[in-house]
Protein backbone atom coordinates (compact mmCIF):
# COMPACT_ATOMS: atom_id res chain seq x y z
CA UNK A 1 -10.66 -15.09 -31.52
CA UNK A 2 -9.15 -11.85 -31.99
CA UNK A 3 -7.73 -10.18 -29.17
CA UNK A 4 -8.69 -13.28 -26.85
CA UNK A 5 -6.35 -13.21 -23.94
CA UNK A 6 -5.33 -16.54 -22.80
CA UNK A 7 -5.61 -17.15 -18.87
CA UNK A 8 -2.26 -18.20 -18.50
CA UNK A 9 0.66 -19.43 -20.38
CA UNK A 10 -0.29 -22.98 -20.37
CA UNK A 11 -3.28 -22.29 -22.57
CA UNK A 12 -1.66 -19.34 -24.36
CA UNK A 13 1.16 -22.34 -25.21
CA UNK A 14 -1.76 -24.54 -26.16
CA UNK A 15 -3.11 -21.68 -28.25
CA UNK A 16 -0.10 -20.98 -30.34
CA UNK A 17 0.51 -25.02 -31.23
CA UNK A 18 -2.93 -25.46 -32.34
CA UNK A 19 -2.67 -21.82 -34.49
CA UNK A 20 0.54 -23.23 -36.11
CA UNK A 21 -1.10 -26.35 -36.52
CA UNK A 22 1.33 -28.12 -34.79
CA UNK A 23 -0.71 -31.24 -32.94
CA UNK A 24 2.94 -32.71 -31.63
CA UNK A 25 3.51 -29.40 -29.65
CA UNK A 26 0.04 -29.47 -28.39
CA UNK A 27 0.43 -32.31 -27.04
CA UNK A 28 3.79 -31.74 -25.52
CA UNK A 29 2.26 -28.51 -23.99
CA UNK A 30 -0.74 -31.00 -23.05
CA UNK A 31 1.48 -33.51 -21.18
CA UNK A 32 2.98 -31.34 -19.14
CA UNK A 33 -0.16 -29.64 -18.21
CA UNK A 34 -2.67 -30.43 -15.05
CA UNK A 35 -5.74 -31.91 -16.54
CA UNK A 36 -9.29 -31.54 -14.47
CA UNK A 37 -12.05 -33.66 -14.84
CA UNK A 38 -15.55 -32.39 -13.40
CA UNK A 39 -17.33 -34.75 -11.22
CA UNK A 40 -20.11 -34.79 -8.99
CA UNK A 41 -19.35 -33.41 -5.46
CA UNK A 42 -21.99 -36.07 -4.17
CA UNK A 43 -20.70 -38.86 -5.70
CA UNK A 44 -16.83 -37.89 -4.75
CA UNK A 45 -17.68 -37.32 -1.32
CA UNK A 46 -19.54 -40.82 -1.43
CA UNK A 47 -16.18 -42.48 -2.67
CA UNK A 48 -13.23 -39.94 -2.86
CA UNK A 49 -11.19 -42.86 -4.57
CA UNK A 50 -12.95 -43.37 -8.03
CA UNK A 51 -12.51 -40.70 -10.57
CA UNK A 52 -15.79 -41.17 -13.12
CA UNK A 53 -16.14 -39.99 -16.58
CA UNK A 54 -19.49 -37.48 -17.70
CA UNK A 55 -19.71 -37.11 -21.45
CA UNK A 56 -21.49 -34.57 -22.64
CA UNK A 57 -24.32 -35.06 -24.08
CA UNK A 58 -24.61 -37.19 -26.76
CA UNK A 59 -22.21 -39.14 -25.26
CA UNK A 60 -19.47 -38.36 -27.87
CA UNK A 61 -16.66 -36.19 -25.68
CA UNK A 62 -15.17 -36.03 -22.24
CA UNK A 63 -14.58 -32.46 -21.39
CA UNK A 64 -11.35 -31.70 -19.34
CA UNK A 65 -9.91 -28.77 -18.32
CA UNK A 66 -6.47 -27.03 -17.80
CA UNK A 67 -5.53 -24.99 -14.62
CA UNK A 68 -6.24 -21.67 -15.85
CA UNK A 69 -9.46 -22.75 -17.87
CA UNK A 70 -11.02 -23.90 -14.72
CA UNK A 71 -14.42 -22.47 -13.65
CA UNK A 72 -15.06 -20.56 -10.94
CA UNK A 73 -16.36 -23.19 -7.78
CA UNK A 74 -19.61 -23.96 -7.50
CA UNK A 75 -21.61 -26.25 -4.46
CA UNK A 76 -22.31 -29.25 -6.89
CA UNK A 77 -19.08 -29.62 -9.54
CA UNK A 78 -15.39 -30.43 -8.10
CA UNK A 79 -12.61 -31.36 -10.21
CA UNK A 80 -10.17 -33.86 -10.44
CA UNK A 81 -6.37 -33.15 -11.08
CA UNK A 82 -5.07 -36.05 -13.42
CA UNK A 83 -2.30 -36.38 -16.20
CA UNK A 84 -2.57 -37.24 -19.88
CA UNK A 85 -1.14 -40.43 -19.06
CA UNK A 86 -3.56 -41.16 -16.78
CA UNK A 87 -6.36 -40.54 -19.35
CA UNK A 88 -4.48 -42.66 -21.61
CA UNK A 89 -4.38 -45.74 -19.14
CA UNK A 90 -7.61 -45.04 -18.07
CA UNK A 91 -10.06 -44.87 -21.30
CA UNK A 92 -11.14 -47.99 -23.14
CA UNK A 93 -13.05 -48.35 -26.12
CA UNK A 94 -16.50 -47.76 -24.31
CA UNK A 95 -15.41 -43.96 -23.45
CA UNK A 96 -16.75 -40.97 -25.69
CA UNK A 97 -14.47 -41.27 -29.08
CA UNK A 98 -13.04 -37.36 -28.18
CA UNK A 99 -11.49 -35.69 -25.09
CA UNK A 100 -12.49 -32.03 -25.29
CA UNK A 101 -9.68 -29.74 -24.00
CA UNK A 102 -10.81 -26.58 -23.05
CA UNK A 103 -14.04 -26.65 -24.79
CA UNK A 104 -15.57 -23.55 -25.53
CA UNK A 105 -12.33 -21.03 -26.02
CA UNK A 106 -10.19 -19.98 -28.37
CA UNK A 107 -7.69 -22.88 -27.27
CA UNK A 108 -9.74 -26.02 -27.60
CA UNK A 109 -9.24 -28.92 -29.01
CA UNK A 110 -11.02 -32.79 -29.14
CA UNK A 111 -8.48 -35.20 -29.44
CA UNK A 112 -9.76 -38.65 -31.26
CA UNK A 113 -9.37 -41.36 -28.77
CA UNK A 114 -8.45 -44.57 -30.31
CA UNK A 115 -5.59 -46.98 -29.39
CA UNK A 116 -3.34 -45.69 -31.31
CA UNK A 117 -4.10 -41.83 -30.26
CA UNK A 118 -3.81 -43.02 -26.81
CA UNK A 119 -0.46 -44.61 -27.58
CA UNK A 120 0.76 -41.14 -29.03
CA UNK A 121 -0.47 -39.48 -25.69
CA UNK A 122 1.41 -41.92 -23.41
CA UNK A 123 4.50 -41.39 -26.11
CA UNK A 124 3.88 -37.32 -25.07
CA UNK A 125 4.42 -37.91 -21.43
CA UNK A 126 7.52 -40.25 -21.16
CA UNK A 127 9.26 -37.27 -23.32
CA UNK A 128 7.97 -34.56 -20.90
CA UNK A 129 10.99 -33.08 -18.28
CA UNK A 130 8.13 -31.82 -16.25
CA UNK A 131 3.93 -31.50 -15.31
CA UNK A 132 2.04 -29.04 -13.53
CA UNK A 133 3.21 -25.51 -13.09
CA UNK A 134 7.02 -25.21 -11.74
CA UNK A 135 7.48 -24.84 -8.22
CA UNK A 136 9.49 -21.52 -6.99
CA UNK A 137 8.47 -19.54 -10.13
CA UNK A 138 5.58 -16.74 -10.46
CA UNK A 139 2.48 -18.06 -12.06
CA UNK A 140 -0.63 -15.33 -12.33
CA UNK A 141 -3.98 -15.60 -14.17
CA UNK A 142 -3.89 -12.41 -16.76
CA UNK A 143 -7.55 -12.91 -16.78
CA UNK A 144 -10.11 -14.07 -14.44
CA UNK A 145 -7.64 -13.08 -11.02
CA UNK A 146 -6.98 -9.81 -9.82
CA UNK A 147 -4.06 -7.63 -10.47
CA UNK A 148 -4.47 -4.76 -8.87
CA UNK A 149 -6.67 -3.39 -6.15
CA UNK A 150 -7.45 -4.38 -2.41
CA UNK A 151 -8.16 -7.77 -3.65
CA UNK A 152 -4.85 -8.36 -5.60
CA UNK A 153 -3.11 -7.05 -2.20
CA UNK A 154 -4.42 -10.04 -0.19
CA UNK A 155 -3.91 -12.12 -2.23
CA UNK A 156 -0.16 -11.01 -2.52
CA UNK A 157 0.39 -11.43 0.91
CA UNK A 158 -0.31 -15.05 0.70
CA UNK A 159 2.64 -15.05 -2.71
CA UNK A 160 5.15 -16.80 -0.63
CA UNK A 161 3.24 -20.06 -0.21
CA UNK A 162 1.67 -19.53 -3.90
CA UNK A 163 5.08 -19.15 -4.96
CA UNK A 164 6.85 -22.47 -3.22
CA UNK A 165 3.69 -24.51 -4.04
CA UNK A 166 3.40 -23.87 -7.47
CA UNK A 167 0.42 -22.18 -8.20
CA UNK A 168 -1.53 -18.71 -9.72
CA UNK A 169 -0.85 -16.46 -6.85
CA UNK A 170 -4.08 -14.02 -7.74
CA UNK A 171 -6.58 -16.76 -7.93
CA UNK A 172 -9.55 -16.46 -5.15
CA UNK A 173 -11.80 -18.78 -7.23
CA UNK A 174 -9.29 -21.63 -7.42
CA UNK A 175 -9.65 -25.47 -7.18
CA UNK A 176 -6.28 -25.78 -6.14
CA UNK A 177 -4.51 -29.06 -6.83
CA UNK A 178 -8.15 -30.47 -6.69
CA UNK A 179 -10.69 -31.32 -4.31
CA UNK A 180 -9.52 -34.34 -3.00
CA UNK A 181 -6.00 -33.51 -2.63
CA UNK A 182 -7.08 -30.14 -1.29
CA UNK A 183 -9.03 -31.89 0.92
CA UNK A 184 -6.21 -34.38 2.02
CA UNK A 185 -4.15 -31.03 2.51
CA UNK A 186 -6.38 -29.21 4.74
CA UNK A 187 -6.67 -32.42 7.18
CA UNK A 188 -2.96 -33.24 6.92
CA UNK A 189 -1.55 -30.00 7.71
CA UNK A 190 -4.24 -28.07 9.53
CA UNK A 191 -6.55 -31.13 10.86
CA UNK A 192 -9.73 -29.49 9.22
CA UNK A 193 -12.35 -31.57 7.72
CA UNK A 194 -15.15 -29.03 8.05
CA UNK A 195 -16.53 -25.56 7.32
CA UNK A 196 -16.24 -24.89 11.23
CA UNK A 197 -12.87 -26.07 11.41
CA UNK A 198 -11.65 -24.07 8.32
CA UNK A 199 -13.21 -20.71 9.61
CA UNK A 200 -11.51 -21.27 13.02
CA UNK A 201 -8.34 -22.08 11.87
CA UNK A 202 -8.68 -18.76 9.55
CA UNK A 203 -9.54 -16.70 12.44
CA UNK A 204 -6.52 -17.84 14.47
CA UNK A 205 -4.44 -16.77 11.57
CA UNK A 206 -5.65 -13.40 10.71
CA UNK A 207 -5.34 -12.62 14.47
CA UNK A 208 -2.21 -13.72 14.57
CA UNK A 209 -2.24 -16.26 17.24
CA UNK A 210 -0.96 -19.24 15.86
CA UNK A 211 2.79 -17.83 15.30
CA UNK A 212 4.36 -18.22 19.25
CA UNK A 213 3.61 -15.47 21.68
CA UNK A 214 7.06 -16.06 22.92
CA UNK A 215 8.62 -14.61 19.55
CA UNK A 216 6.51 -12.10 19.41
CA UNK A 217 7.03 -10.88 22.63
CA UNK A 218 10.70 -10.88 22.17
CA UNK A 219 10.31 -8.74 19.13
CA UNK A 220 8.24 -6.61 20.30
CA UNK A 221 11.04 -5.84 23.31
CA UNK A 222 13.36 -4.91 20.92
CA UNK A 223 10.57 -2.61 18.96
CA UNK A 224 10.18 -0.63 22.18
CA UNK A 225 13.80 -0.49 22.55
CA UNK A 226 14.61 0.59 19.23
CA UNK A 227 11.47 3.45 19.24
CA UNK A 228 12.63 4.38 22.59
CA UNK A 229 16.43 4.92 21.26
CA UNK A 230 15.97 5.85 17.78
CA UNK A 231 18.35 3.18 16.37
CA UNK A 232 19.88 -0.15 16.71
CA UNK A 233 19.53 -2.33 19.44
CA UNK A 234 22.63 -4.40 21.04
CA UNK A 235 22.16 -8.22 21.50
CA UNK A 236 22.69 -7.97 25.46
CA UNK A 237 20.59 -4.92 25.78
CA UNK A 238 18.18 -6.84 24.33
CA UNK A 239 18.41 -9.62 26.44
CA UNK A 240 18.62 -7.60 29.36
CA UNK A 241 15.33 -6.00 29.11
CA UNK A 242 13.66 -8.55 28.42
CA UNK A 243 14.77 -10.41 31.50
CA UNK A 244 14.11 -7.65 33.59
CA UNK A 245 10.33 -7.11 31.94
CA UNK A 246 9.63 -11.06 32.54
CA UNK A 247 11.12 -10.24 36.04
CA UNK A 248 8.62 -7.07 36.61
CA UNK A 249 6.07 -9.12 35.38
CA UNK A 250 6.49 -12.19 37.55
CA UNK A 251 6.35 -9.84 40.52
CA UNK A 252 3.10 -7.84 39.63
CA UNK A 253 1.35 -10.94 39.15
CA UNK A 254 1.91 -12.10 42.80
CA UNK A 255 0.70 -8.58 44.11
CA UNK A 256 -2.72 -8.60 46.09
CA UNK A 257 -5.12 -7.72 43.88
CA UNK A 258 -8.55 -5.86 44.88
CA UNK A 259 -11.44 -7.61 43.92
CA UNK A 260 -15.47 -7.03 44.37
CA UNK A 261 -14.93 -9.78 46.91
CA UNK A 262 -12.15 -8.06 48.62
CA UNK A 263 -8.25 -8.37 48.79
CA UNK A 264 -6.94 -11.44 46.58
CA UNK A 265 -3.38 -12.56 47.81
CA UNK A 266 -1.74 -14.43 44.71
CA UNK A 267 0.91 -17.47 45.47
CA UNK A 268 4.45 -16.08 43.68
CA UNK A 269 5.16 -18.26 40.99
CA UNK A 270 7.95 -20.63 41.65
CA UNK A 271 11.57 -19.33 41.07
CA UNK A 272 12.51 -21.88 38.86
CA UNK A 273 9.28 -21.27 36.68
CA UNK A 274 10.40 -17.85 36.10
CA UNK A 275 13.91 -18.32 35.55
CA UNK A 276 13.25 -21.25 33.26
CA UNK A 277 11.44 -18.55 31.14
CA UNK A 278 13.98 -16.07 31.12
CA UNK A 279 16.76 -18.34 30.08
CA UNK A 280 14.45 -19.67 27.16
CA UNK A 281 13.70 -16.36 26.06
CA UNK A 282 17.48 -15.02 26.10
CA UNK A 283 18.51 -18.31 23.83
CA UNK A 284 15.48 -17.57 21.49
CA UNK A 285 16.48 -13.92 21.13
CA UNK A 286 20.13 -15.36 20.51
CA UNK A 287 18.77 -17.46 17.75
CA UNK A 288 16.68 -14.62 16.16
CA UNK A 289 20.04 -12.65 16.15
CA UNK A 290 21.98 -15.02 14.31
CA UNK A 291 18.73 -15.53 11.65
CA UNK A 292 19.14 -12.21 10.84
CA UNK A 293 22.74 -12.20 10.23
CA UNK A 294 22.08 -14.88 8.05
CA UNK A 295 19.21 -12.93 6.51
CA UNK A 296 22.04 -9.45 6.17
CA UNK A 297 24.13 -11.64 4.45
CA UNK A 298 22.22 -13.30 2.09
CA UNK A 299 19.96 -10.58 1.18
CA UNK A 300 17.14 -11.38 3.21
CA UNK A 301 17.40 -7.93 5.28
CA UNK A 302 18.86 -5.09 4.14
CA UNK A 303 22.85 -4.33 5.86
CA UNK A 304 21.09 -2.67 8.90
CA UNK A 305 18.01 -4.62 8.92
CA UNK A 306 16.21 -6.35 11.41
CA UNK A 307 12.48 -8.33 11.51
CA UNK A 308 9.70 -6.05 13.27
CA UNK A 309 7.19 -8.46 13.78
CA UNK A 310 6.54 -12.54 13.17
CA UNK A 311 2.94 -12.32 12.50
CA UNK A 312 3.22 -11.96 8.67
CA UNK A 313 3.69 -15.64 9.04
CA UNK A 314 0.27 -16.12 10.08
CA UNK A 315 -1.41 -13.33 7.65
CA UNK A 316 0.43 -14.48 4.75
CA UNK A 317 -0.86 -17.92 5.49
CA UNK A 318 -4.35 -16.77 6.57
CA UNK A 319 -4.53 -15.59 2.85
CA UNK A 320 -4.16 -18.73 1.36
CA UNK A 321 -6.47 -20.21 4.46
CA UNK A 322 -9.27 -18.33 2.73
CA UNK A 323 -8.00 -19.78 -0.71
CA UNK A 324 -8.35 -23.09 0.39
CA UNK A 325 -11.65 -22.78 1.56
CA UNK A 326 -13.13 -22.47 -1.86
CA UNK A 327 -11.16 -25.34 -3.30
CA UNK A 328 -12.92 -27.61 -0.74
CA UNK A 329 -15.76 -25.86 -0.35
CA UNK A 330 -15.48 -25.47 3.12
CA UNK A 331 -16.11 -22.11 2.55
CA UNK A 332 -17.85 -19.74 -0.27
CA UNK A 333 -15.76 -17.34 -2.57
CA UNK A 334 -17.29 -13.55 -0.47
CA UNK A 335 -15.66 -15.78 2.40
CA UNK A 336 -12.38 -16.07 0.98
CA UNK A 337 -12.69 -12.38 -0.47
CA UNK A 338 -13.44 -10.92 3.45
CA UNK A 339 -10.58 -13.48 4.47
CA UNK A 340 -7.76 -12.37 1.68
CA UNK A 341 -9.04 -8.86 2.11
CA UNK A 342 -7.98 -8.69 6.12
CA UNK A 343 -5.04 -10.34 5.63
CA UNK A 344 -3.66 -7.44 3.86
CA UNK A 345 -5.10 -5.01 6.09
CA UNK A 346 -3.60 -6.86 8.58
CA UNK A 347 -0.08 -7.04 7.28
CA UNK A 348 -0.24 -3.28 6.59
CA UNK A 349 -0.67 -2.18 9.88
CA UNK A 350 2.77 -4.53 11.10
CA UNK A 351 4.75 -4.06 8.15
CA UNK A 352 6.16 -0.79 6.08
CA UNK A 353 6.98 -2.85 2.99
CA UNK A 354 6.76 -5.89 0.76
CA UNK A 355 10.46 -6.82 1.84
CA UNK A 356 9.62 -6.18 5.52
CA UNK A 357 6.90 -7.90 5.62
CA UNK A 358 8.83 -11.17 3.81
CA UNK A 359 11.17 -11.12 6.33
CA UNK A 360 9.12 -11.56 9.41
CA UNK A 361 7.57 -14.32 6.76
CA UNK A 362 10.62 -16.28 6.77
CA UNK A 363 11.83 -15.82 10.19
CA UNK A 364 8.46 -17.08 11.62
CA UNK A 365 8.69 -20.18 9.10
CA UNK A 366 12.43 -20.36 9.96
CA UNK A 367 11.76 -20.62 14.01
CA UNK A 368 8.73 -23.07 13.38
CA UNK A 369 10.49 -25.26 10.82
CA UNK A 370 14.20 -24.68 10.48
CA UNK A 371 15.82 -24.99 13.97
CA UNK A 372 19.08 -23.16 12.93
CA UNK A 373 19.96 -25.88 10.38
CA UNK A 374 19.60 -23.57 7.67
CA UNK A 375 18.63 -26.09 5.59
CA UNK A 376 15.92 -26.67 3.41
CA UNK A 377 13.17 -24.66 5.08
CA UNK A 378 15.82 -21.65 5.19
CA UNK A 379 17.04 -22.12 1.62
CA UNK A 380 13.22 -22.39 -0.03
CA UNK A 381 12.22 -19.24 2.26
CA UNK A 382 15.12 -17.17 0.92
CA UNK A 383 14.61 -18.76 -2.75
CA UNK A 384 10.96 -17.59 -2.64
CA UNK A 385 12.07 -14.60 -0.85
CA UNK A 386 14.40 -13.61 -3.57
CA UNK A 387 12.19 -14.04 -6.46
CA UNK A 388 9.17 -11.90 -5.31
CA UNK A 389 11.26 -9.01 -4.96
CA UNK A 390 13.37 -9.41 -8.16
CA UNK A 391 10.92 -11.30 -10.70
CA UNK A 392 9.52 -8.47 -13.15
CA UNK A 393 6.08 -10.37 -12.80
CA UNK A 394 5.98 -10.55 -9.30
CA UNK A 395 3.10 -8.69 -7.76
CA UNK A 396 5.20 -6.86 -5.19
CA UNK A 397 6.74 -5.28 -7.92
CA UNK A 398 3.62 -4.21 -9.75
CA UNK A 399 1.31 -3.39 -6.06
CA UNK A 400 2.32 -0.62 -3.84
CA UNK A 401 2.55 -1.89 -0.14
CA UNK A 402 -0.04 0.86 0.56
């Protein structure tokens, strides 16, 4: 025991209670901690809705896990996220007479599980303020995650959503919230309910092409611009050039074109067509201005600042796309490792640091989500934001960009 280094501080919490002896803090610690109960991928797939009990065995303990104790995935075990209240409605005198926290480490314990026990851990969780890990904070695995290296880079650029979410930002092998709800996730948000579905929607993202092309072709106007005159770029210069390149444009595409089959004459495309286009893109580039005022002013962008690129958007989230193929199994861990490993190559190559990169983060989720409220999309970007590049722990503070 030794020199053992606790995963994380839930079970480092755990740890220290049951060192002092102190059962009531344990199970303070253990109410407000994410319990996971293995179960049978067959059998869950069969009927995602019942949650089943596997004593070891002997039949004398139920083994549960916390977040950081979990093991790595593997095709036949998932896990179930429930509460210590829930185990306490749950059991009934039939059940194994111990539930085995953590068994095998340092930081295990098997509780008794008699009425009166289960009373106590009901008693545990009215008292607790909170349960799970706390959104907006930095949670890491000190072991069993990377913290440094390629891998520890990918995963870093996926921080924001680990960040607002709640969860260990370095773990590849992760389970998530557990398999169902991961499941539930994946179909809600992303409508994928398959391993074919999960690797498509991870190639759209570390390409890049499910931010709008019509952001990042403003953008990239101003890039040009900016490269061209070696400084800032005016508002109405802006907007001026890119009318006149979606002007150019709509004009070379109705130029005869030679062909193997000879001259091709192109129909112009209608006037309104191409004016409707150019007035959308001058109000978008309008709205991207006044995001990054926002962003100067509340320390988002530096004073002279401006956002390069929108696509961090999609390789942040194509880093936790590869993450959440493992917790559903819709894809296996040297996937996610490729996946998380690109997405930081990726955001390299469009990005010259962890605070650049951020902000074309938030002002992709900002365009998507926000719609110039500046409400609560805005405020959790810039919360998140502000944390990973001020929070000692934070792994853009501890991984060079390059």
């Amino acid at each position: 025991m030794d020199g053992w280094t606790a995963p994380s501080a839930i079970e480092r919490e755990l740890y220290e209670a049951k060192s002092r002896g102190d059962w009531p803090a344990f199970l303070d610690a253990l109410a407000r901690a994410e319990l996971f109960l293995p179960q049978h991928r067959a059998a869950v797939d069969a009927d995602p809705r019942q949650a089943r009990f596997h004593p070891s065995p002997g039949g004398a303990s139920l083994a549960v896990y916390t977040r950081g104790m979990l093991p790595a995935p593997d095709e036949h075990t998932v896990y179930l996220r429930q509460s210590l209240a829930w185990f306490a409605n749950a059991w009934d005198d039939r059940d194994p007479a111990y539930l085995a926290v953590n068994p095998g480490c340092p930081a295990e314990a098997y509780l008794t599980t008699r009425p009166e026990d289960r009373a106590r851990w009901r008693a545990h969780w009215d008292a607790a303020t909170s349960w799970g890990l706390p959104e907006g904070a930095v949670h890491a695995l000190h072991t069993g995650g990377p913290l440094h290296g390629p891998v520890a880079h990918g995963l870093a650029v996926g921080a924001h959503l680990a960040v607002s979410n709640g969860e260990f930002w370095n773990a590849l092998a992760q389970h998530g919230n557990g398999y169902t709800r991961e499941r539930e996730r994946m179909r809600k948000w992303w409508g994928v309910t398959d391993g074919a579905g999960w690797l498509e929607a991870l190639r759209q993202l570390q390409n890049a092409e499910a931010v709008s092309p019509v952001w990042e072709y403003a953008l990239r106007v101003r890039r040009v611009l900016a490269s061209d005159f070696a400084g800032p770029v005016d508002v109405e210069h802006w907007r001026h050039a890119a009318e006149t390149s979606l002007r150019r444009g709509a004009e070379r595409s109705a130029e005869p074109r030679l062909t193997p089959d000879g001259v091709t004459v192109v129909e112009p495309r209608p006037a309104a067509e191409v004016e409707g286009e150019i007035a959308g893109v001058r109000r978008l580039i309008g709205r991207i201005a006044r995001y990054e005022q926002r962003f100067r002013a509340d320390g988002l962008l530096p004073p002279d600042g401006w956002v390069r690129s929108v696509e961090g958007w999609d390789h942040g989230r194509a880093s936790q796309m590869a993450r959440w193929g493992v917790a559903t199994r819709y894809g296996a861990l040297e996937d996610a490792e490729r996946g998380v490993l690109r997405a930081g190559e990726a955001a390299r190559g469009a990005y010259r640091s962890w605070a650049d990169f951020s902000a074309g983060y938030c002002l992709g989720r900002c365009l998507h989500f926000d719609e110039e409220e500046f409400g609560d999309w805005y405020a959790s970007s810039l919360a998140t934001h502000l944390t990973l590049t001020t929070d000692p722990a934070s792994p853009w503070l501890n991984i060079p960009w390059r």
